[in-house]
C-alpha atoms as a PDB file:
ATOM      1  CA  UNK A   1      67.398 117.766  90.068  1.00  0.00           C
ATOM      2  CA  UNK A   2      67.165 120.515  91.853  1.00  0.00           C
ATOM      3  CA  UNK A   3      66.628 124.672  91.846  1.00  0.00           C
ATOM      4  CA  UNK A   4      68.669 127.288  92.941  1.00  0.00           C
ATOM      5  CA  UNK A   5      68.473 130.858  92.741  1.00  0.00           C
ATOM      6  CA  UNK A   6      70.642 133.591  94.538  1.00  0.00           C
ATOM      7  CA  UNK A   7      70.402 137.629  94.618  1.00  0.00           C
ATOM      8  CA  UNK A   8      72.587 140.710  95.771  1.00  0.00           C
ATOM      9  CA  UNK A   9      71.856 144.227  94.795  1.00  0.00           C
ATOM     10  CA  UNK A  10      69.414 146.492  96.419  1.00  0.00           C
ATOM     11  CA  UNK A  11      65.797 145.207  96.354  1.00  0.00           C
ATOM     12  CA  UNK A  12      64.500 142.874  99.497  1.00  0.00           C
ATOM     13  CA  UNK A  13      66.049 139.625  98.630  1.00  0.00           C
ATOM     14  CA  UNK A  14      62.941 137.658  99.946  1.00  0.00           C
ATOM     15  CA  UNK A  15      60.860 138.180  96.999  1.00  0.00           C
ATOM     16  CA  UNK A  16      63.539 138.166  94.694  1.00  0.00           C
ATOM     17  CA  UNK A  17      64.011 134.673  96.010  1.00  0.00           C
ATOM     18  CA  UNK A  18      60.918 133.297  96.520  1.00  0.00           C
ATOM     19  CA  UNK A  19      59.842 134.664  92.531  1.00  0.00           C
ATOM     20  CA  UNK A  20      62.669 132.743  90.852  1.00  0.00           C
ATOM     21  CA  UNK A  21      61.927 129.758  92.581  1.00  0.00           C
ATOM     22  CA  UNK A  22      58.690 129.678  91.664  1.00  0.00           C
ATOM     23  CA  UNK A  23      59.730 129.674  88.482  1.00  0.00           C
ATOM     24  CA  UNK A  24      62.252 126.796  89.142  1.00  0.00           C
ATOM     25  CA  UNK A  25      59.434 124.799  90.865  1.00  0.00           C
ATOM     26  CA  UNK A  26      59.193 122.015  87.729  1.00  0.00           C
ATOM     27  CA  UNK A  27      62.878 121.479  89.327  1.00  0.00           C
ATOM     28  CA  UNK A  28      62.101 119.924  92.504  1.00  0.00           C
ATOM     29  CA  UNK A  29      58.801 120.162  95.154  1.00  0.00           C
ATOM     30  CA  UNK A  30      59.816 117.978  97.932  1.00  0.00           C
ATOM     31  CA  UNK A  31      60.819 121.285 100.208  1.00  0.00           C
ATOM     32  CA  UNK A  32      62.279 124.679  99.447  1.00  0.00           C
ATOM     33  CA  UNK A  33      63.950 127.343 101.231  1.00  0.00           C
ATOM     34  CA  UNK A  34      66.138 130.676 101.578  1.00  0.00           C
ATOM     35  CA  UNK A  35      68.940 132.450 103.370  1.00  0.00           C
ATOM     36  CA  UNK A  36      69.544 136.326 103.898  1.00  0.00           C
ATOM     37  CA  UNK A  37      71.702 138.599 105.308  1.00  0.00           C
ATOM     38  CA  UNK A  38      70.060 140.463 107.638  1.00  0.00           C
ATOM     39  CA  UNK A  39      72.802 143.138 107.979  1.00  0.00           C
ATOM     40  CA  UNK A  40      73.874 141.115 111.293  1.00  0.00           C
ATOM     41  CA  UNK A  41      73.463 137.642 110.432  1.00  0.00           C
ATOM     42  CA  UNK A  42      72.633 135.041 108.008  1.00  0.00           C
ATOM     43  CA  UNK A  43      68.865 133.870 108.428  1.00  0.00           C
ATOM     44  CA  UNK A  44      67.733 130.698 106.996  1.00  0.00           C
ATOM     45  CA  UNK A  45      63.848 130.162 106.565  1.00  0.00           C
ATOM     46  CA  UNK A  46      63.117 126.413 105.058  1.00  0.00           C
ATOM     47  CA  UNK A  47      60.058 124.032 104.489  1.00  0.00           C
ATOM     48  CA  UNK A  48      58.634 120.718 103.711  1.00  0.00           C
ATOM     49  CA  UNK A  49      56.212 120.601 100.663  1.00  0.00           C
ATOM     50  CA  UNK A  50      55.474 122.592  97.824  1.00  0.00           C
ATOM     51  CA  UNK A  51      57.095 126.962  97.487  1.00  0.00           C
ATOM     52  CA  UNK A  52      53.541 127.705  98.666  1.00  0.00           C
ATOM     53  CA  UNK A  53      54.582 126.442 102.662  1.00  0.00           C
ATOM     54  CA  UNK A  54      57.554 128.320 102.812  1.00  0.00           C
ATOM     55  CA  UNK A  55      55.595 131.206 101.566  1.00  0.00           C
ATOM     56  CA  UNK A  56      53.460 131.308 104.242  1.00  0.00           C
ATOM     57  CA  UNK A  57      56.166 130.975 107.136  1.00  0.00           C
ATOM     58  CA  UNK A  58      57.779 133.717 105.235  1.00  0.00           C
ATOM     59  CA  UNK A  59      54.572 135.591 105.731  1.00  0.00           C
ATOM     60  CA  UNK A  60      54.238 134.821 109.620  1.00  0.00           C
ATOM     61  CA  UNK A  61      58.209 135.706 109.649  1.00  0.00           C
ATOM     62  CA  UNK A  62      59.786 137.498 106.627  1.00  0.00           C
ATOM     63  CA  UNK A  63      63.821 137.976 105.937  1.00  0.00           C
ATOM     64  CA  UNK A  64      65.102 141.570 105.018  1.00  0.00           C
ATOM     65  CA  UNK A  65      68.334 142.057 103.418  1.00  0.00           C
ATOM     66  CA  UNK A  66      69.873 142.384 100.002  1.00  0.00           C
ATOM     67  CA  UNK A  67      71.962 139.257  99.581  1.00  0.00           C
ATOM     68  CA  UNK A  68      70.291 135.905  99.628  1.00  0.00           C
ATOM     69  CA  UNK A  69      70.449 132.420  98.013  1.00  0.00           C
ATOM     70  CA  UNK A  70      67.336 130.331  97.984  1.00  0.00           C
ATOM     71  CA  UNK A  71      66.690 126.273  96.040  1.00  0.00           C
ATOM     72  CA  UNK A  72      63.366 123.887  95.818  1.00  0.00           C
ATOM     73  CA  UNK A  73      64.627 120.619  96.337  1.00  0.00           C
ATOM     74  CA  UNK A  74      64.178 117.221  94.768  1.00  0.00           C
ATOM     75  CA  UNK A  75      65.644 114.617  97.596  1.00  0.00           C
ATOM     76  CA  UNK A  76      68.521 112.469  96.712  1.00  0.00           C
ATOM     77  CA  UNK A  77      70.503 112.251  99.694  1.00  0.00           C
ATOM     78  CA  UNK A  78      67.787 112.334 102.658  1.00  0.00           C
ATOM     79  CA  UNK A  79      64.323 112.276 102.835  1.00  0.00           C
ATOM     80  CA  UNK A  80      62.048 115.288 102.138  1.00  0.00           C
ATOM     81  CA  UNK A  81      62.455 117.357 105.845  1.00  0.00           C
ATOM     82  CA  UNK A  82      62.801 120.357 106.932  1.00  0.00           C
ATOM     83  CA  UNK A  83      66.490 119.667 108.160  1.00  0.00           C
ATOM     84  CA  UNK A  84      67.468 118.013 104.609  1.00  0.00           C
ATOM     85  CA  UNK A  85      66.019 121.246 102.598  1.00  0.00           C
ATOM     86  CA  UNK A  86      68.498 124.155 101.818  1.00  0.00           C
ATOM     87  CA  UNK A  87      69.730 126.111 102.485  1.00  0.00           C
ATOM     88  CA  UNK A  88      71.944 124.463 104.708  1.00  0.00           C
ATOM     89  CA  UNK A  89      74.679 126.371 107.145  1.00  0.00           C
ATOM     90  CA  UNK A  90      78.127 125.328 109.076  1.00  0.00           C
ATOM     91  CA  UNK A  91      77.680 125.131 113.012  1.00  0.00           C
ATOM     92  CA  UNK A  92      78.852 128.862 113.140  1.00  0.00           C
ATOM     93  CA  UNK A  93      76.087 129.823 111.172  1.00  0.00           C
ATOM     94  CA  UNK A  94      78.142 132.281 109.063  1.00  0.00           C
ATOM     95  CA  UNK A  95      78.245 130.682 106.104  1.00  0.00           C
ATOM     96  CA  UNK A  96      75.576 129.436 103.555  1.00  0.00           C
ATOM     97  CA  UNK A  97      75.319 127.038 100.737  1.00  0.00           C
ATOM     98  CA  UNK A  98      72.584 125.861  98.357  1.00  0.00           C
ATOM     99  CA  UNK A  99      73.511 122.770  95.749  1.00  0.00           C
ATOM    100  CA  UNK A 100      72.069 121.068  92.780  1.00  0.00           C
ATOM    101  CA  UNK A 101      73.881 118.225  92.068  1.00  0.00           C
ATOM    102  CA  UNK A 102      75.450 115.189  93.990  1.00  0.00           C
ATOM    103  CA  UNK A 103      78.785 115.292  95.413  1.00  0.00           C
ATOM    104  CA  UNK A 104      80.397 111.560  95.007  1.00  0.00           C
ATOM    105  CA  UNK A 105      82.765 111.467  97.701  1.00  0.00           C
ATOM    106  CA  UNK A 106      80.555 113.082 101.012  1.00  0.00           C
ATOM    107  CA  UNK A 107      80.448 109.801 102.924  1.00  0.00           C
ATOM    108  CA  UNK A 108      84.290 110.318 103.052  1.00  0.00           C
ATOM    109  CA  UNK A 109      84.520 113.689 103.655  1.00  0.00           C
ATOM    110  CA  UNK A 110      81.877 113.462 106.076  1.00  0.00           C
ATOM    111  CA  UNK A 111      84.057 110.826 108.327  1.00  0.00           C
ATOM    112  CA  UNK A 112      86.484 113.333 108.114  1.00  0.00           C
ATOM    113  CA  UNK A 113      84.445 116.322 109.599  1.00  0.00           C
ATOM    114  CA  UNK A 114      82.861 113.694 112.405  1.00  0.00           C
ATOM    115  CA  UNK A 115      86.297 113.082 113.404  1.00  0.00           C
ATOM    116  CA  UNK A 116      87.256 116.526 113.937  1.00  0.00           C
ATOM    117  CA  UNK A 117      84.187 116.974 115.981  1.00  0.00           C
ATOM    118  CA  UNK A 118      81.836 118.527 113.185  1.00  0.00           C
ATOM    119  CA  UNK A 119      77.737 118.143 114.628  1.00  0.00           C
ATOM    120  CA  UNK A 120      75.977 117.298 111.126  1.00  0.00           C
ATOM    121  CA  UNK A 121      71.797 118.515 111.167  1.00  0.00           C
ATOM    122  CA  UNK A 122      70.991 116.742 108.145  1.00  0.00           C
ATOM    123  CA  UNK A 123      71.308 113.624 106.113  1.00  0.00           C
ATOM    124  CA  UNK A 124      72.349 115.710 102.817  1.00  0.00           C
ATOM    125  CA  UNK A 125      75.806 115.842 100.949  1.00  0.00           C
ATOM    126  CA  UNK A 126      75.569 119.421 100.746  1.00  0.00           C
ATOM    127  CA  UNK A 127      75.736 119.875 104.835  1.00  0.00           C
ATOM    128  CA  UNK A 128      79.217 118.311 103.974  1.00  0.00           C
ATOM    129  CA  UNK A 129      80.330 121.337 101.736  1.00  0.00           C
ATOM    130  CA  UNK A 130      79.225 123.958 104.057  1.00  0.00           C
ATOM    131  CA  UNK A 131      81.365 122.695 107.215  1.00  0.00           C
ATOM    132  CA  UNK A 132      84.525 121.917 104.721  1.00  0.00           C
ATOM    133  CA  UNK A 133      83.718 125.469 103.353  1.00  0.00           C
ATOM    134  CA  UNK A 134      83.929 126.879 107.018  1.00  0.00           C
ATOM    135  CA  UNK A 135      86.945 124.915 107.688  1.00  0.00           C
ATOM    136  CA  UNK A 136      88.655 125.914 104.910  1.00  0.00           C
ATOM    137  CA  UNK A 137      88.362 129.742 105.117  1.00  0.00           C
ATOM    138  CA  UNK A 138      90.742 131.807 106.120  1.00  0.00           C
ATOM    139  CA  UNK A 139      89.695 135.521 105.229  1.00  0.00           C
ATOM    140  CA  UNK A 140      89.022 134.964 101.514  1.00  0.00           C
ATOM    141  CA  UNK A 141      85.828 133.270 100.526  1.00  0.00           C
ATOM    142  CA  UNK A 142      86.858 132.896  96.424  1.00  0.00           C
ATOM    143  CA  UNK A 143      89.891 131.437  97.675  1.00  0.00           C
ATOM    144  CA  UNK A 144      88.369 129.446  99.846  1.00  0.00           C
ATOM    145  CA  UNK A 145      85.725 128.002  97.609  1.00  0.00           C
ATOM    146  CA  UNK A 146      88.622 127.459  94.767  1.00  0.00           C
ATOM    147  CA  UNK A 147      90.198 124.900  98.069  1.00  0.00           C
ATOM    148  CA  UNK A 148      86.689 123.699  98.084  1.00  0.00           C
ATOM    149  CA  UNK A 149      86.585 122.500  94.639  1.00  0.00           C
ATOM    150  CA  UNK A 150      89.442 120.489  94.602  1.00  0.00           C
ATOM    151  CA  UNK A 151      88.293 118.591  97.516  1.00  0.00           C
ATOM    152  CA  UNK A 152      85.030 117.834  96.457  1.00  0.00           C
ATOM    153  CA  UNK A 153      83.664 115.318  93.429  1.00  0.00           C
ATOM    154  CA  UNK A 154      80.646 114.767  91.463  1.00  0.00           C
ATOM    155  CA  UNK A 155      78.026 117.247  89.938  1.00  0.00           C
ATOM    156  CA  UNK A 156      77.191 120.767  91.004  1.00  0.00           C
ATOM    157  CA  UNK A 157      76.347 124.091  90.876  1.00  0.00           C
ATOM    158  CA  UNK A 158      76.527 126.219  94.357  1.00  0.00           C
ATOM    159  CA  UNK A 159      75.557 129.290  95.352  1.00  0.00           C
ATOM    160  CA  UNK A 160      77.372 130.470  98.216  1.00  0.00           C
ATOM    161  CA  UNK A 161      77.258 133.557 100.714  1.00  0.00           C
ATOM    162  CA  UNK A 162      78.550 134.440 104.033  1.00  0.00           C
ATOM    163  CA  UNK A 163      78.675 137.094 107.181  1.00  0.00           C
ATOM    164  CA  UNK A 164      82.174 137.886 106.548  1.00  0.00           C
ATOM    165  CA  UNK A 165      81.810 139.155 103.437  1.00  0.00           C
ATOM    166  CA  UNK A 166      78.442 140.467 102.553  1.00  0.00           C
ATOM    167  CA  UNK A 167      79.353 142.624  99.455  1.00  0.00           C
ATOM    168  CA  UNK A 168      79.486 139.159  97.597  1.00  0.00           C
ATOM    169  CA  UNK A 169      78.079 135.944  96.663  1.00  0.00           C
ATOM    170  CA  UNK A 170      79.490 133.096  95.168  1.00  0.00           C
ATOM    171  CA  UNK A 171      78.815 130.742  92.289  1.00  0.00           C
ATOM    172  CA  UNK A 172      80.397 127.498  90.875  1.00  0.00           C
ATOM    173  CA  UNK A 173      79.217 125.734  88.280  1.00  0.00           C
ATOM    174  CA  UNK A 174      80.909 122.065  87.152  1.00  0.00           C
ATOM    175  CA  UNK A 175      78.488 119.332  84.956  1.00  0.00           C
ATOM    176  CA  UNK A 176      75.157 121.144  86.285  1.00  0.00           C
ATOM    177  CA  UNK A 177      73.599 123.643  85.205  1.00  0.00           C
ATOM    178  CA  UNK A 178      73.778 127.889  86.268  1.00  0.00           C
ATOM    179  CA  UNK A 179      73.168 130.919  84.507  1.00  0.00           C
ATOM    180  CA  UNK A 180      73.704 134.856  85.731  1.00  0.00           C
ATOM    181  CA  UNK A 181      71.202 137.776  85.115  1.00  0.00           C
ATOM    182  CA  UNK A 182      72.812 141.453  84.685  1.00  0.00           C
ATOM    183  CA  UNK A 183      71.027 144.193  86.256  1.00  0.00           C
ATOM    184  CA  UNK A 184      71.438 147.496  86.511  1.00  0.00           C
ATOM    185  CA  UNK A 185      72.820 147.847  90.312  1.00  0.00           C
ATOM    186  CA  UNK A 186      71.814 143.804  91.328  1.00  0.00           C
ATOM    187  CA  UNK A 187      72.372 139.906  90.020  1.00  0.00           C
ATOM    188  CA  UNK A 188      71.046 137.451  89.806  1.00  0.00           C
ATOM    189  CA  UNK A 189      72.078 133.123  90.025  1.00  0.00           C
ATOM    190  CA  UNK A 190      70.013 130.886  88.418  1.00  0.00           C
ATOM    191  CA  UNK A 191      69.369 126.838  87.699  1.00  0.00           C
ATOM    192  CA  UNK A 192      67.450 128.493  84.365  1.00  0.00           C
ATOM    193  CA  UNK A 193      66.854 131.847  82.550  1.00  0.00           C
ATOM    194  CA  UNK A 194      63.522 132.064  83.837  1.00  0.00           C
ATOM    195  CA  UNK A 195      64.178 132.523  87.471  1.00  0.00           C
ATOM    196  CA  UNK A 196      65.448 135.551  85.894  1.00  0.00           C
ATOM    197  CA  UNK A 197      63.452 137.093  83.417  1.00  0.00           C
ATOM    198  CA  UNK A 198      61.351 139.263  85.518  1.00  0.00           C
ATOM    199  CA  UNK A 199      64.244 141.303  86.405  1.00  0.00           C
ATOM    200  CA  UNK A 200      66.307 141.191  83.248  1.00  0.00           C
ATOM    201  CA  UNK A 201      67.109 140.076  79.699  1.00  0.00           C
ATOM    202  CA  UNK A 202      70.342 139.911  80.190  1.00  0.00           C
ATOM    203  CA  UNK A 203      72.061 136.456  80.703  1.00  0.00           C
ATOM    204  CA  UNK A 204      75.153 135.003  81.017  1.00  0.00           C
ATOM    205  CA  UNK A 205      75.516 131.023  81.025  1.00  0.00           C
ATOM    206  CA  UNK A 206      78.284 129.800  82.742  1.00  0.00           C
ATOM    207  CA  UNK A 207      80.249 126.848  81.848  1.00  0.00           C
ATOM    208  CA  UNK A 208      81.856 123.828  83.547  1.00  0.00           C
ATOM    209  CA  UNK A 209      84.538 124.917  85.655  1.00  0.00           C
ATOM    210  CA  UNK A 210      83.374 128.672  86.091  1.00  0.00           C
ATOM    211  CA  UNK A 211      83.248 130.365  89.113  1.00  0.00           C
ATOM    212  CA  UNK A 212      81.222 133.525  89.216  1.00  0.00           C
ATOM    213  CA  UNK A 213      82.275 136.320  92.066  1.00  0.00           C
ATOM    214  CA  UNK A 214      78.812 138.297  91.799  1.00  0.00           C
ATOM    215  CA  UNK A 215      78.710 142.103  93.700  1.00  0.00           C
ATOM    216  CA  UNK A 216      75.734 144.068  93.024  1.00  0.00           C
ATOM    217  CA  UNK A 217      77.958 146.314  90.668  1.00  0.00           C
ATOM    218  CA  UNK A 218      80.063 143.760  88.692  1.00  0.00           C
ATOM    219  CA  UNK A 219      80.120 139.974  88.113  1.00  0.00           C
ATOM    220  CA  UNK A 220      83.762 138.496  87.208  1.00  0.00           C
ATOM    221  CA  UNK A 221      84.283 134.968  86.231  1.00  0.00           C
ATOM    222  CA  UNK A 222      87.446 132.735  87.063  1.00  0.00           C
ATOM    223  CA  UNK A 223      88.083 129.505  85.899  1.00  0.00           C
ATOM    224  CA  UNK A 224      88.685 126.977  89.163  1.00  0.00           C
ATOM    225  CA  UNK A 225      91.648 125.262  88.101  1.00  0.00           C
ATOM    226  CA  UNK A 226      93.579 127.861  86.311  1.00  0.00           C
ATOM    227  CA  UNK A 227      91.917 131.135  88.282  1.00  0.00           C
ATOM    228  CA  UNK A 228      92.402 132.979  84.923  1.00  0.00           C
ATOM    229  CA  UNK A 229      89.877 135.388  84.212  1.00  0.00           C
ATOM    230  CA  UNK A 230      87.506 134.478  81.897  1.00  0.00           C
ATOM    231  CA  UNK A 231      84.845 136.208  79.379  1.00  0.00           C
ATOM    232  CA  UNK A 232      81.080 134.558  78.783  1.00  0.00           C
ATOM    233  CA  UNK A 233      79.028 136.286  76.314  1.00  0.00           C
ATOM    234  CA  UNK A 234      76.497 138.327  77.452  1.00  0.00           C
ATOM    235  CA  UNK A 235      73.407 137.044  75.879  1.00  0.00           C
ATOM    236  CA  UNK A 236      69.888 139.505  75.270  1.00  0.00           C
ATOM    237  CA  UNK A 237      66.541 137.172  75.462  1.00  0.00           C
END
């Protein structure tokens, strides 16, 4: 079990980030970490231990930018490190993935990526979706996270941004749990309403086989196999 949170709109993504997952802490303490667009590139601060150590490195060297995706990990695959805690990026460095969840067939996808002469940094499954994510884009990242989802098994929600397309970030939710907060001009990913609530009451809980296309303006929902639109209730806590 694991947390992940994720923000676009206007305010510095940083504490945006590092609030939610302090509220998602009870989800996993063995490391936690976030990426943000800088307006150039994607950065990617991450630490061993409790939200408190990435905290201070944030202090010593903070992230501004707008769009961001952060998680506090509990290890599955790999040990507690700094290279096994998300977020984790392709070799590029352009795009960026967190992941609660397990994904069933990595060791086999991973081959795969070896063979085509993919360098791995970490022991994780979820280093496996970011390269396949890279390798499967081509201009479109919705369409190239729908690819993503048939290739990929198991249990997972993923929040997902990169370079090329900053206006956005991604969302997919199938078997674990992932919620969106509605703002006025920003939203908001979540593993649980809380990570939320300090910015808004207004929820949406996504369902298995939902992806979520967030802007700071809009959030429209799409179901992965079908790509039909789809409504979720907006919900008031």
């Amino acid at each position: 079990m694991c947390g992940i949170m994720g923000y676009i709109g206007n305010r510095q993504a940083q504490s945006v980030l590092t609030n939610g997952l302090r509220k998602l802490e009870y989800r996993g303490y063995d490391s936690a970490g976030i990426a943000v667009f800088t307006g150039e590139t994607i950065a990617v601060r991450k630490k061993t231990g409790r939200l408190a150590a990435l905290e201070q490195q944030l202090a010593a060297s903070p992230l501004h930018g707008s769009l961001g995706i952060g998680h506090t990990r509990w290890a599955t695959h790999g040990r507690p490190s700094d290279e096994n805690a998300h977020p984790h990026v392709d070799q590029s460095g352009k795009f960026s993935i967190v992941h609660n969840g397990i994904i069933e067939n990595y060791l086999a996808l991973k081959r795969e990526l070896l063979e085509k002469g993919v360098t791995f940094a970490s022991e994780t499954d979820t280093e496996v979706i970011v390269h396949l994510l890279a390798e499967l884009y081509a201009g479109d990242l919705v369409e190239a996270v729908l690819k993503l989802t048939r290739k990929i098994r198991g249990a997972y929600a993923l929040g997902v941004i990169t370079e090329h397309e900053p206006d956005k970030l991604v969302a997919v939710r199938v078997a674990s749990p992932l919620i969106i907060g509605l703002g006025d001009g920003e939203n908001f990913i979540g593993s649980d309403i809380p990570a939320v609530l300090e910015y808004t009451r207004d929820v949406c809980i996504l369902e298995d086989g939902d992806l979520a296309i967030l802007t700071k303006d809009d959030v429209t929902i799409l179901n992965i196999d079908t790509k039909q639109l789809i409504n979720r209730e907006r919900v008031q806590i």
